[in-house]
PDB file of N, CA and C in Angstrom:
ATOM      1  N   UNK A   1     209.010 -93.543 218.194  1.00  0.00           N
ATOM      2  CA  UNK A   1     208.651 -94.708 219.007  1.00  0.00           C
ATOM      3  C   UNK A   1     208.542 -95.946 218.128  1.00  0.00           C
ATOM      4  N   UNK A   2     208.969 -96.651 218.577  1.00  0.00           N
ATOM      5  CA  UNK A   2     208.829 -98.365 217.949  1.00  0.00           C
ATOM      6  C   UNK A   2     207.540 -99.037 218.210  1.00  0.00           C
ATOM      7  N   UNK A   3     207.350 -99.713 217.038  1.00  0.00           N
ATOM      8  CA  UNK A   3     205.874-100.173 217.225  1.00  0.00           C
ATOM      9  C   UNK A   3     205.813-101.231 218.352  1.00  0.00           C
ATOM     10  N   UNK A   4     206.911-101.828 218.926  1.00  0.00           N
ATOM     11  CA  UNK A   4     206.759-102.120 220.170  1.00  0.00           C
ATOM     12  C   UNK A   4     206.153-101.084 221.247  1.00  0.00           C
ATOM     13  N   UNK A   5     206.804-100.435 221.321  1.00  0.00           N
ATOM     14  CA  UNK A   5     206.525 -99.400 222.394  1.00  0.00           C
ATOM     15  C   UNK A   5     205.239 -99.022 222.754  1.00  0.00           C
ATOM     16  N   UNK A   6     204.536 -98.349 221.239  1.00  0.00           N
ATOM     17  CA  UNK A   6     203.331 -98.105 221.032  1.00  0.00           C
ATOM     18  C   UNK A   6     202.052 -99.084 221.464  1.00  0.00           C
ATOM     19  N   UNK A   7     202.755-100.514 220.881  1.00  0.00           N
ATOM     20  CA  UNK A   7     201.781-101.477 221.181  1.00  0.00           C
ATOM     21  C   UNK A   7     201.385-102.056 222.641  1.00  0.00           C
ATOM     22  N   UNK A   8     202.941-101.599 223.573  1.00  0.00           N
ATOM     23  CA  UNK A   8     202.869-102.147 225.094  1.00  0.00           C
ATOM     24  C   UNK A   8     201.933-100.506 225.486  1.00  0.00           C
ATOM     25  N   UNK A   9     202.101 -99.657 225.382  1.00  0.00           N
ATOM     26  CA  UNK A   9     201.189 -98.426 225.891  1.00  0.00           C
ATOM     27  C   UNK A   9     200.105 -98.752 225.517  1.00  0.00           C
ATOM     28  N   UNK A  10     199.376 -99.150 224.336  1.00  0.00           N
ATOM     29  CA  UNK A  10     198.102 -98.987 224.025  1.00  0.00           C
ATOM     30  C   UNK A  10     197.401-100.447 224.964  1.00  0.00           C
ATOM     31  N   UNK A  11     198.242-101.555 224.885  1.00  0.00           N
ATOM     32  CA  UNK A  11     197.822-102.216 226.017  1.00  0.00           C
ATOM     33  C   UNK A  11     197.718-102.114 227.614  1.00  0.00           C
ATOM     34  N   UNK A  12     198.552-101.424 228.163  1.00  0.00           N
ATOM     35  CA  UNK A  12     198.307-100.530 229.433  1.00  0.00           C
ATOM     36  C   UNK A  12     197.139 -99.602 229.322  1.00  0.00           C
ATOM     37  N   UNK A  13     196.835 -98.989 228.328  1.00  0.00           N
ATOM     38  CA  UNK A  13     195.954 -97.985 228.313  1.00  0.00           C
ATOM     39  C   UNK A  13     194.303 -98.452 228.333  1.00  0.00           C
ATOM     40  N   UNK A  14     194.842 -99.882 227.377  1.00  0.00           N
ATOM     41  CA  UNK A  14     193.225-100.775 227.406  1.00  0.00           C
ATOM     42  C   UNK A  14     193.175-101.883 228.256  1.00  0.00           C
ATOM     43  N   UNK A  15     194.211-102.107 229.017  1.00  0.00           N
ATOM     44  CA  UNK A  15     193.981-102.676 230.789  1.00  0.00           C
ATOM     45  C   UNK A  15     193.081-101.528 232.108  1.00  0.00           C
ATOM     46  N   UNK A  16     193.740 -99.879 231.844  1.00  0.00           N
ATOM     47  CA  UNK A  16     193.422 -99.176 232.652  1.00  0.00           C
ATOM     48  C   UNK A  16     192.029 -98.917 232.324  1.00  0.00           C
ATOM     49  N   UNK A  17     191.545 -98.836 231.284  1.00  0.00           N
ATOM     50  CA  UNK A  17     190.537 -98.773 230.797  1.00  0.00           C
ATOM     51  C   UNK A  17     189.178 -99.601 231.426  1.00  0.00           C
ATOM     52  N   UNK A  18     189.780-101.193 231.050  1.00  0.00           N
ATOM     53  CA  UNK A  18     189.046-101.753 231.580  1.00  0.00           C
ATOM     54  C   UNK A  18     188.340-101.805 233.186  1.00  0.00           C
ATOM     55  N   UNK A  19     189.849-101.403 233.466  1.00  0.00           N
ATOM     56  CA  UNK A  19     189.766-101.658 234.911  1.00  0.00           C
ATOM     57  C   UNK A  19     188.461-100.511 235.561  1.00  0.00           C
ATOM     58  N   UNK A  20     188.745 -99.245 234.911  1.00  0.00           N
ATOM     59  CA  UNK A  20     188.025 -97.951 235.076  1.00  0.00           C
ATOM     60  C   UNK A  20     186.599 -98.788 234.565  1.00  0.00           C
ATOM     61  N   UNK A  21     186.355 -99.065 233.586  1.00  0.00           N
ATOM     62  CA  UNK A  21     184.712-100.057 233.434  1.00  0.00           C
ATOM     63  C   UNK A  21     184.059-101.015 233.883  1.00  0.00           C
ATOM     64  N   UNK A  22     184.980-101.866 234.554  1.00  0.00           N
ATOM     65  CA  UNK A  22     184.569-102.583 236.091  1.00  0.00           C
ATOM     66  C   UNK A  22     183.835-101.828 237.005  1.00  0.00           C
ATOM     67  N   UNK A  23     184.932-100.846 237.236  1.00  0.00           N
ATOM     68  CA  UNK A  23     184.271 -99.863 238.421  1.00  0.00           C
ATOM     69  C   UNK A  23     183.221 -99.180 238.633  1.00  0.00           C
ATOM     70  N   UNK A  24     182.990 -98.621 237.555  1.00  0.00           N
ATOM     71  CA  UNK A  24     181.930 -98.082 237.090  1.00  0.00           C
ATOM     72  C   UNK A  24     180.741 -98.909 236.826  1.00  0.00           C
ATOM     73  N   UNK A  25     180.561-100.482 236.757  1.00  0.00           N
ATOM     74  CA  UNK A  25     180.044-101.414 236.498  1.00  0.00           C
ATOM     75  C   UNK A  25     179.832-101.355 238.563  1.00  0.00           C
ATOM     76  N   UNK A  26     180.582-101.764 239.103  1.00  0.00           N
ATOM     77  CA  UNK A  26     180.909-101.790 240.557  1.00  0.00           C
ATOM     78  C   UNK A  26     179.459-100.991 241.030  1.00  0.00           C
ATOM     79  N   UNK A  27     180.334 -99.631 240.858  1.00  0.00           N
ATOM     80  CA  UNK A  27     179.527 -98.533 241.585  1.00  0.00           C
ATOM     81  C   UNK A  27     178.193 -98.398 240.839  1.00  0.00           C
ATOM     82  N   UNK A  28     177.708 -98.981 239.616  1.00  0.00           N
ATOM     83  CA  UNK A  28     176.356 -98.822 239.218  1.00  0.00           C
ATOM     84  C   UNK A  28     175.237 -99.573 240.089  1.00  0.00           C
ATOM     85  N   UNK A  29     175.872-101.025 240.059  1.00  0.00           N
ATOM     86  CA  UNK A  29     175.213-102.164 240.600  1.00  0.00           C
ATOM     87  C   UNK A  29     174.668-102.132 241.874  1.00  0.00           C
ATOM     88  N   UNK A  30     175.877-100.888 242.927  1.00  0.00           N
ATOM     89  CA  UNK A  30     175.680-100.677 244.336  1.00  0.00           C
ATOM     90  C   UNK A  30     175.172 -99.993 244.334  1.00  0.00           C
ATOM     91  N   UNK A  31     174.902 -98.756 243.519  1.00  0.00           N
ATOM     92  CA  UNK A  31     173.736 -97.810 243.605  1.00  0.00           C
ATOM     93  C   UNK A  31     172.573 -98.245 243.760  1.00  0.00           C
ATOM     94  N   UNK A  32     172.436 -99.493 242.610  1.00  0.00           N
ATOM     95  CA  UNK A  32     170.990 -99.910 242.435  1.00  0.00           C
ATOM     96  C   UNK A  32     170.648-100.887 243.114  1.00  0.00           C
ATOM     97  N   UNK A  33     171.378-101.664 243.981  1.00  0.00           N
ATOM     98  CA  UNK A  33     170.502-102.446 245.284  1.00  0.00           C
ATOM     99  C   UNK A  33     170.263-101.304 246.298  1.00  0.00           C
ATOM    100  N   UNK A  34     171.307-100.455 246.868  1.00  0.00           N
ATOM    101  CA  UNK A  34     170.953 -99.711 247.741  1.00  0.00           C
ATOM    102  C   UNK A  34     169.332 -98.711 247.448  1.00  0.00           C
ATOM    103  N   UNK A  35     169.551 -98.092 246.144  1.00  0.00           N
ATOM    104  CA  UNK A  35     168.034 -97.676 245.814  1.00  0.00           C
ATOM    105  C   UNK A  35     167.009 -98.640 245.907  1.00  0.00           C
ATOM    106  N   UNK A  36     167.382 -99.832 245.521  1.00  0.00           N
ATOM    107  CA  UNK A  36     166.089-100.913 245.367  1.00  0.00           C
ATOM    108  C   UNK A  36     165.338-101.046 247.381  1.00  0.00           C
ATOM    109  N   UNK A  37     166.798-100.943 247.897  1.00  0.00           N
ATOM    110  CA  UNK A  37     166.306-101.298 250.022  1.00  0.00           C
ATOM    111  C   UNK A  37     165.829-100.172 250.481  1.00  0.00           C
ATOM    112  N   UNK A  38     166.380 -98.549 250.095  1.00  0.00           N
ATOM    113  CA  UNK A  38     165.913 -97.980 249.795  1.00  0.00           C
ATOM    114  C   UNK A  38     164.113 -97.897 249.822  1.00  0.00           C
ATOM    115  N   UNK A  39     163.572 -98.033 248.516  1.00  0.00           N
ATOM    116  CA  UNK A  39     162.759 -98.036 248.050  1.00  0.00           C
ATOM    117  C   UNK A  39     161.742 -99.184 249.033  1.00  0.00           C
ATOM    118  N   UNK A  40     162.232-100.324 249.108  1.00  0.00           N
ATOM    119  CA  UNK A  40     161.763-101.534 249.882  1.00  0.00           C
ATOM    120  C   UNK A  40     161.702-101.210 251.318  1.00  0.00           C
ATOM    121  N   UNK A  41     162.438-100.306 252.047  1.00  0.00           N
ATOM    122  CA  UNK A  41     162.626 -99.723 253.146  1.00  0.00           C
ATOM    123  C   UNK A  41     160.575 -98.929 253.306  1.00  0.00           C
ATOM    124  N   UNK A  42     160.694 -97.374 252.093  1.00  0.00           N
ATOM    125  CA  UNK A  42     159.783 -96.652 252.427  1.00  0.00           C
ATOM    126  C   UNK A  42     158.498 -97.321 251.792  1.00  0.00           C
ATOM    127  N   UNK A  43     158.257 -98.895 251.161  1.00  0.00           N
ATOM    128  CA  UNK A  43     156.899 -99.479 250.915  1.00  0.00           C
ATOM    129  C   UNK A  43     156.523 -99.782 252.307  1.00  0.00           C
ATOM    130  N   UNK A  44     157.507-100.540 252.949  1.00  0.00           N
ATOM    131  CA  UNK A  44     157.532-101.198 254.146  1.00  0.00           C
ATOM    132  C   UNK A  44     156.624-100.238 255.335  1.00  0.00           C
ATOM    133  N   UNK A  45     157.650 -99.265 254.983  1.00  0.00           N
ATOM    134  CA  UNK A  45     157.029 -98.116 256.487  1.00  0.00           C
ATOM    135  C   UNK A  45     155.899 -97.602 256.549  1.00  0.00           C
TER     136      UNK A  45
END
């Protein structure tokens, strides 16, 4: 493989990457308001 080659894969690989750590960023954030209403829900009741 040509160090082109190598270098366009390893950049796809650290785009997909990122993208996968957004998400995970995503789905943390929504966990933790929903726990927070949740939580704010059973003080309430």
């Amino acid at each position: 493989m040509t160090f082109n080659k190598i270098k366009k894969e390893y950049e796809r690989l650290a785009r997909l990457y990122n993208e996968a750590v957004k998400s995970l960023d995503h789905l943390y954030s929504a966990k933790k308001r929903v726990g927070k209403s949740l939580l704010d829900l059973l003080d309430r009741g």
